[in-house]
C-alpha atoms as a PDB file:
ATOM      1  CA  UNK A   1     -14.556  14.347   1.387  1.00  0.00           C
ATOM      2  CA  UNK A   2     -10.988  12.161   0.141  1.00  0.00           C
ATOM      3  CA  UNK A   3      -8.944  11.217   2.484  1.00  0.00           C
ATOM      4  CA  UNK A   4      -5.259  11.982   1.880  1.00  0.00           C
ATOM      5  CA  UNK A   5      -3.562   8.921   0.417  1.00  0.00           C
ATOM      6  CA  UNK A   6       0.040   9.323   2.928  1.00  0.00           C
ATOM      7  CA  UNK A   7      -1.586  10.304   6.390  1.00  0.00           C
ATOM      8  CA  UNK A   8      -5.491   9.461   6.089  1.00  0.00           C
ATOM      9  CA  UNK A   9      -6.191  13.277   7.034  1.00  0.00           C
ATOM     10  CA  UNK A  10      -9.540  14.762   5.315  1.00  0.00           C
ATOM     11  CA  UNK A  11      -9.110  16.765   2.411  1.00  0.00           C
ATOM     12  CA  UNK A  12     -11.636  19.712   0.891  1.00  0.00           C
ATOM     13  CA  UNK A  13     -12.757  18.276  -2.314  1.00  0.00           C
ATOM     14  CA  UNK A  14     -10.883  21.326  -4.471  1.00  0.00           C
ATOM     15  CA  UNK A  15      -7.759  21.112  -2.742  1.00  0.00           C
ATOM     16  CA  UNK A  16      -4.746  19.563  -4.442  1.00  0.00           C
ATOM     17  CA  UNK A  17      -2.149  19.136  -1.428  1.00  0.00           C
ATOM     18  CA  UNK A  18      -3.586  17.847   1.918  1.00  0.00           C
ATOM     19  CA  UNK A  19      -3.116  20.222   4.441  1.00  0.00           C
ATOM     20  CA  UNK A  20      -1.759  17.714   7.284  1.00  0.00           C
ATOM     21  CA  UNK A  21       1.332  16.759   5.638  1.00  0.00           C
ATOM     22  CA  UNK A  22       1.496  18.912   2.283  1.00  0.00           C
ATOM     23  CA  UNK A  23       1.451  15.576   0.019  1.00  0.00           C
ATOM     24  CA  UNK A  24      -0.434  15.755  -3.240  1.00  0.00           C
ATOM     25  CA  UNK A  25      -3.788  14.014  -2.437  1.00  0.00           C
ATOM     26  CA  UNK A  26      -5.168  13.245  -6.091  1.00  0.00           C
ATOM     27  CA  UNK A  27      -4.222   9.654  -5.590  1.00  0.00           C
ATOM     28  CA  UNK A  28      -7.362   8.187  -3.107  1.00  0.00           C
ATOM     29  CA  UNK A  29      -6.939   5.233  -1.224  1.00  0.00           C
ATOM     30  CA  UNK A  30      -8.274   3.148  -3.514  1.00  0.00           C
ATOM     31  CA  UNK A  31      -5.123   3.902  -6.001  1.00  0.00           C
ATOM     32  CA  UNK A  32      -2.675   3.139  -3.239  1.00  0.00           C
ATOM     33  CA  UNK A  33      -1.936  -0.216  -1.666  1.00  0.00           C
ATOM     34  CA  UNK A  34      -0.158  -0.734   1.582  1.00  0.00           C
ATOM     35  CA  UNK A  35       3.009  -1.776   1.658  1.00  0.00           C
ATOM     36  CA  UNK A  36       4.416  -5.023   2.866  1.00  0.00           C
ATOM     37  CA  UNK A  37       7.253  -3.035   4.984  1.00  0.00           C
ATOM     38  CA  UNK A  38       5.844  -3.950   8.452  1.00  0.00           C
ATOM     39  CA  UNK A  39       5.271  -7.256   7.001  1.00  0.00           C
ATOM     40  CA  UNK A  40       9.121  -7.664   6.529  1.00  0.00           C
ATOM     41  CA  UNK A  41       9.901  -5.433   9.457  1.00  0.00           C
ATOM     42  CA  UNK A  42       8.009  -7.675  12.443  1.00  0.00           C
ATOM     43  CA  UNK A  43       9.584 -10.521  10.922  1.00  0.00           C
ATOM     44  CA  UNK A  44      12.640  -9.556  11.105  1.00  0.00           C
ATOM     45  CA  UNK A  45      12.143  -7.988  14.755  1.00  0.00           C
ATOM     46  CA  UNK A  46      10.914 -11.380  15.772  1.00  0.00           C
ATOM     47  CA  UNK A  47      13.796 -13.396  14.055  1.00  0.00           C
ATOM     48  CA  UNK A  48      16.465 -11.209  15.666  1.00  0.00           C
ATOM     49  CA  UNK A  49      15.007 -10.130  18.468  1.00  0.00           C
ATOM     50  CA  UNK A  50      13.663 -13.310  19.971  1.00  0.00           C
ATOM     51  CA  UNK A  51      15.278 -15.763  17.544  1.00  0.00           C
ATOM     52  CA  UNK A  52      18.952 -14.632  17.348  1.00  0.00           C
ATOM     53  CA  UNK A  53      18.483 -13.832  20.820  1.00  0.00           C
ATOM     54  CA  UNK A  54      17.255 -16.733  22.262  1.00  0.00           C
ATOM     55  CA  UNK A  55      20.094 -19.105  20.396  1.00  0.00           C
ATOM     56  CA  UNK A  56      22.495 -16.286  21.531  1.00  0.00           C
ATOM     57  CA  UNK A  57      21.881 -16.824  25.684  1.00  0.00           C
ATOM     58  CA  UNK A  58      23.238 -20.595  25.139  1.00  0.00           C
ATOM     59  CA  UNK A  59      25.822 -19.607  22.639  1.00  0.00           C
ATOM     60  CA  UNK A  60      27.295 -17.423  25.151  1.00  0.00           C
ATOM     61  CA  UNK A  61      26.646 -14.043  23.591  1.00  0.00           C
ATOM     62  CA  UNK A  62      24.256 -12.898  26.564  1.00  0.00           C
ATOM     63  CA  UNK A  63      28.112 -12.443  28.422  1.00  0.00           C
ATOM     64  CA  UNK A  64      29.477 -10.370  25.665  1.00  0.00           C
ATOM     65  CA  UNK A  65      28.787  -6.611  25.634  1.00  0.00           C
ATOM     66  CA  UNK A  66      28.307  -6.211  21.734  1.00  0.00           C
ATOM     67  CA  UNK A  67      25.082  -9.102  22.890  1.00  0.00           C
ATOM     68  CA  UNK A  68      22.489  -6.734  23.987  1.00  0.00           C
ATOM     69  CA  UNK A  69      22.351  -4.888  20.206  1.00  0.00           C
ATOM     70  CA  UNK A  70      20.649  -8.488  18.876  1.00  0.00           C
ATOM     71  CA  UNK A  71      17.480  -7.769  20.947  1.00  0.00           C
ATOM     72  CA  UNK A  72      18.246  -4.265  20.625  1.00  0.00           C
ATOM     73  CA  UNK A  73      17.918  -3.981  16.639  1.00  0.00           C
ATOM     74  CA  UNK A  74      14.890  -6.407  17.040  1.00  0.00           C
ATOM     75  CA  UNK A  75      13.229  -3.635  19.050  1.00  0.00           C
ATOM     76  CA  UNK A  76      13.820  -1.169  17.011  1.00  0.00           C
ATOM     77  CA  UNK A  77      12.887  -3.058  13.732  1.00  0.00           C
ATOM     78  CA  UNK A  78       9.377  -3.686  15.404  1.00  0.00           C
ATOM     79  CA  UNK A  79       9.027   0.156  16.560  1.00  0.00           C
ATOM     80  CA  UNK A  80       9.610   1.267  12.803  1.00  0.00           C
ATOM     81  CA  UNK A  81       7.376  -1.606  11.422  1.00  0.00           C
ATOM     82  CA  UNK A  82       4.622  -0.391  14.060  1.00  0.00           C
ATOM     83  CA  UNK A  83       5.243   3.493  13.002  1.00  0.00           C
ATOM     84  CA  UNK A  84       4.711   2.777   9.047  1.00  0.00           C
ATOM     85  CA  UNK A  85       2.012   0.345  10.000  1.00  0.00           C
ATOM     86  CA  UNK A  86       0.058   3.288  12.086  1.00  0.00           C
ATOM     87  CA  UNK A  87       0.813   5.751   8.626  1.00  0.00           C
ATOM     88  CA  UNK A  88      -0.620   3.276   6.441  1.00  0.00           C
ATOM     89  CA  UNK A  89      -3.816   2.530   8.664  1.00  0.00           C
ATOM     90  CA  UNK A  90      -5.871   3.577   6.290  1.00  0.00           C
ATOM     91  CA  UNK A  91      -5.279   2.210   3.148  1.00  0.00           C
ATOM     92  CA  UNK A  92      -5.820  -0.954   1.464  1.00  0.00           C
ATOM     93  CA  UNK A  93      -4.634  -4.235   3.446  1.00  0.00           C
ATOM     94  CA  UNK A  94      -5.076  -5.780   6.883  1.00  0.00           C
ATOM     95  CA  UNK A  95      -4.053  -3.144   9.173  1.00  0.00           C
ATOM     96  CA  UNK A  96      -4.674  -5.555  12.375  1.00  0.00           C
ATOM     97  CA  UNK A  97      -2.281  -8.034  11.419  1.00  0.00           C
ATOM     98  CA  UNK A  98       0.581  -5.885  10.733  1.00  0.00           C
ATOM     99  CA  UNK A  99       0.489  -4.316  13.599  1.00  0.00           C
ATOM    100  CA  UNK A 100      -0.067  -7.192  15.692  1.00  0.00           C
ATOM    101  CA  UNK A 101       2.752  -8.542  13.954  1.00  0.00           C
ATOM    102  CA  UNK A 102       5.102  -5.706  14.859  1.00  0.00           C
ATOM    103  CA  UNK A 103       3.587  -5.309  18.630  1.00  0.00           C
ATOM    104  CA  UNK A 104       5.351  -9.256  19.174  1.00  0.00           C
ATOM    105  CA  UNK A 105       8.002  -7.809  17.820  1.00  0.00           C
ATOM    106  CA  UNK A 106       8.646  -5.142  20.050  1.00  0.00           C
ATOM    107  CA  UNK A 107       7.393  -7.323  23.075  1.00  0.00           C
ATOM    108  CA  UNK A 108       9.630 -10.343  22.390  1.00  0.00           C
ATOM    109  CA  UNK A 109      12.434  -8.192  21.648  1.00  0.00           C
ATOM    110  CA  UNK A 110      12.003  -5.553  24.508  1.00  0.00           C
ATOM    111  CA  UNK A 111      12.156  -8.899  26.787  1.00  0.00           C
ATOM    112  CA  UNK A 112      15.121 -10.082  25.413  1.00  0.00           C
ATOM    113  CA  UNK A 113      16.751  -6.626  25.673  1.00  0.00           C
ATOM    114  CA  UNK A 114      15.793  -6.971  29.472  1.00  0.00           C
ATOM    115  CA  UNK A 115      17.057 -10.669  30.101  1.00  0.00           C
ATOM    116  CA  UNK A 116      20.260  -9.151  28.536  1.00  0.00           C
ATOM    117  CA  UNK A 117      20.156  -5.916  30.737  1.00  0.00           C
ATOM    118  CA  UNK A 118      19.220  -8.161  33.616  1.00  0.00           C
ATOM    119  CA  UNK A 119      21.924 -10.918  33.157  1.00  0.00           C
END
């Protein structure tokens, strides 16, 4: 049986939505390549949420309230790069390294978030 091309789910092989998530199926996996969102998305959660942050303790920002969005918005870049990464499992592309990717991004930044919280 096909798997559905948007959430991986098993489709019957006369069906022509999928009946996990009501997409139209015809396009297989090997049609559809994975995008390079969580690619773009750890980096960023790493840049901002560890890099920005990091820079931002000795520039003083870890004392200023509007501080604790840098790690913040890290976090949540690397939580959506992780979700689209987990939809996109199953097609075409390294699925390990994108989520690996966007797992130090949530890390780094959820650490950062807690120096901030902390300090």
């Amino acid at each position: 049986m096909p798997n559905c091309a948007h959430c991986g789910f098993e489709v019957p092989e006369n069906a022509l939505v999928c009946p996990a998530c009501g997409v139209d199926y015809t396009a297989t996996k090997d049609d559809v390549k994975a995008s390079p969102e969580p690619y773009f998305l750890g980096m960023f959660g790493i840049l901002v949420g560890a890099g920005v942050s990091f820079f931002g303790m000795y520039a003083g920002l870890i004392d200023d309230p509007i501080g604790i969005f840098v790690p913040a918005l890290g976090l949540i870049a690397g939580i959506r790069g992780v979700s689209v990464a987990y939809v996109q499992r199953n097609l075409e592309g390294n699925y390990l390294l994108r989520m690996m990717l966007c797992m130090a991004a949530v890390l780094l930044s959820a650490a950062f978030f807690a120096v901030y919280v902390l300090f």
